[in-house]
C-alpha atoms as a PDB file:
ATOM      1  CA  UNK A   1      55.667 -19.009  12.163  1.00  0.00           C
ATOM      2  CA  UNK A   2      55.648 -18.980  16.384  1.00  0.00           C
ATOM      3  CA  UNK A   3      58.487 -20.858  17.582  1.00  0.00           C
ATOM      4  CA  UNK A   4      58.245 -21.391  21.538  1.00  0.00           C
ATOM      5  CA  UNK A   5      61.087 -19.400  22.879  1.00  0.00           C
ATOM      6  CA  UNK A   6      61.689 -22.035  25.942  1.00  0.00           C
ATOM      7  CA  UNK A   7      61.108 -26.166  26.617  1.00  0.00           C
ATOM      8  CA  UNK A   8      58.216 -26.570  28.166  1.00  0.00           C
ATOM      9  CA  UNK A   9      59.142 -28.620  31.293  1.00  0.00           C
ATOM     10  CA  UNK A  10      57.258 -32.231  32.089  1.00  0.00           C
ATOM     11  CA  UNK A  11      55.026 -31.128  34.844  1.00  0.00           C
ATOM     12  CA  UNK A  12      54.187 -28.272  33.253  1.00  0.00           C
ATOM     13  CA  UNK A  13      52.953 -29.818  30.289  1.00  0.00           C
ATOM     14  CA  UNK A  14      51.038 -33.131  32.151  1.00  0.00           C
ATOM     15  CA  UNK A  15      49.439 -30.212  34.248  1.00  0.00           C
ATOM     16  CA  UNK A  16      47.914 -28.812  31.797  1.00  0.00           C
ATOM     17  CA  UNK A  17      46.554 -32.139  29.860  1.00  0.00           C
ATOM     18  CA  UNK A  18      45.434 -33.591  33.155  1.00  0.00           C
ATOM     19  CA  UNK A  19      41.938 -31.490  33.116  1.00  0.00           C
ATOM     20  CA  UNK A  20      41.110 -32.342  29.673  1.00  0.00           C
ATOM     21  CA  UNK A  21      41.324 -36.030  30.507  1.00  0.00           C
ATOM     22  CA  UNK A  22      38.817 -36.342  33.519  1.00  0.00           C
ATOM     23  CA  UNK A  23      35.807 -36.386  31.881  1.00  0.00           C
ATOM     24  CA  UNK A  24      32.403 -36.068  34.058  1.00  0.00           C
ATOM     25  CA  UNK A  25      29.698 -38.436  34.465  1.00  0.00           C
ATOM     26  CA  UNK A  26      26.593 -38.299  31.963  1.00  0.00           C
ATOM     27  CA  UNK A  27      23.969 -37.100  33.984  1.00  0.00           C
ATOM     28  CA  UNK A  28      20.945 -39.927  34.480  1.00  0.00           C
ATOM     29  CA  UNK A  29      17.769 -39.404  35.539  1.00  0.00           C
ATOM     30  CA  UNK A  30      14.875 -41.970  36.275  1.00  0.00           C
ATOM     31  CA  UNK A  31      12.174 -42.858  34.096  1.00  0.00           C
ATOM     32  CA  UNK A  32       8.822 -41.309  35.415  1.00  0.00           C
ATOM     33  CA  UNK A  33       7.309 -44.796  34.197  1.00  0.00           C
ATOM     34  CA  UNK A  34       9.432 -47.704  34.951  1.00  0.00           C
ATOM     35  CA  UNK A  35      12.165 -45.913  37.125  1.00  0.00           C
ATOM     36  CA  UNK A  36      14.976 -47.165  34.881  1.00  0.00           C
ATOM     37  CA  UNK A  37      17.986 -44.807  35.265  1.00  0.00           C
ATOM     38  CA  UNK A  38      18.334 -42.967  31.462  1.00  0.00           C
ATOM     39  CA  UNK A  39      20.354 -40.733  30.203  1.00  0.00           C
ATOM     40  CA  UNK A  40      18.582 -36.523  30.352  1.00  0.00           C
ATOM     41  CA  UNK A  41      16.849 -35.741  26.848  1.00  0.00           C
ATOM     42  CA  UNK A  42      16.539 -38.828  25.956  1.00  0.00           C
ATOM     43  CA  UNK A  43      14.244 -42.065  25.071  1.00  0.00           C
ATOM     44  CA  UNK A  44      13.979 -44.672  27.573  1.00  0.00           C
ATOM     45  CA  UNK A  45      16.042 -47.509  26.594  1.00  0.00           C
ATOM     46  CA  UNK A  46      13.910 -49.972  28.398  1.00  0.00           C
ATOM     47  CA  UNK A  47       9.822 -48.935  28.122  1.00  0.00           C
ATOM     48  CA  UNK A  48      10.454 -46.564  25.096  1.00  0.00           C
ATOM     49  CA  UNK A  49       8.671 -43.478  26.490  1.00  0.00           C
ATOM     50  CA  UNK A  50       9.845 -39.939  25.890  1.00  0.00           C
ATOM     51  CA  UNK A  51       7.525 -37.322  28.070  1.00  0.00           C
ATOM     52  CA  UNK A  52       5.373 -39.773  28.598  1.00  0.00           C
ATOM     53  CA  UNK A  53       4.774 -40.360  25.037  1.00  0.00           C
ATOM     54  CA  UNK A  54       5.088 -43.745  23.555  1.00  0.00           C
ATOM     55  CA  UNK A  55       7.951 -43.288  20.763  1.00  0.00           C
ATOM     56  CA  UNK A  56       9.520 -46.922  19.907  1.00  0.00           C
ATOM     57  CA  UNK A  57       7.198 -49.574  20.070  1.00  0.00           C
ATOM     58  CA  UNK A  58       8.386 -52.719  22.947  1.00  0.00           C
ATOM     59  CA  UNK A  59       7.052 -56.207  23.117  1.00  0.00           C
ATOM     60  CA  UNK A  60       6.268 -57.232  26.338  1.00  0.00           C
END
């Protein structure tokens, strides 16, 4: 079983966790029909378009 052979010091240790908790922003792009920002991949959360293809059905 691997033991650590010396303490791993404070700074050490937060150094290494702080790049794991900085996370990036999802990337958005606009909606080539109603220009609402959406997230890449993804059906339009406000017309419902996906390539612009109708895929969920909105009431006007």
């Amino acid at each position: 079983m691997a033991v650590p052979k010396k303490k791993v010091s404070k700074a050490r240790r937060d150094s290494r966790r702080s790049s794991v908790s900085k996370l990036d922003a999802p990337n958005l792009v606009k909606c080539p029909k109603c220009g609402e920002l959406t997230l890449a991949h993804h059906v339009c959360n406000n017309c419902g378009t996906y390539k612009g293809e109708e895929i969920v059905k909105k009431e006007a």
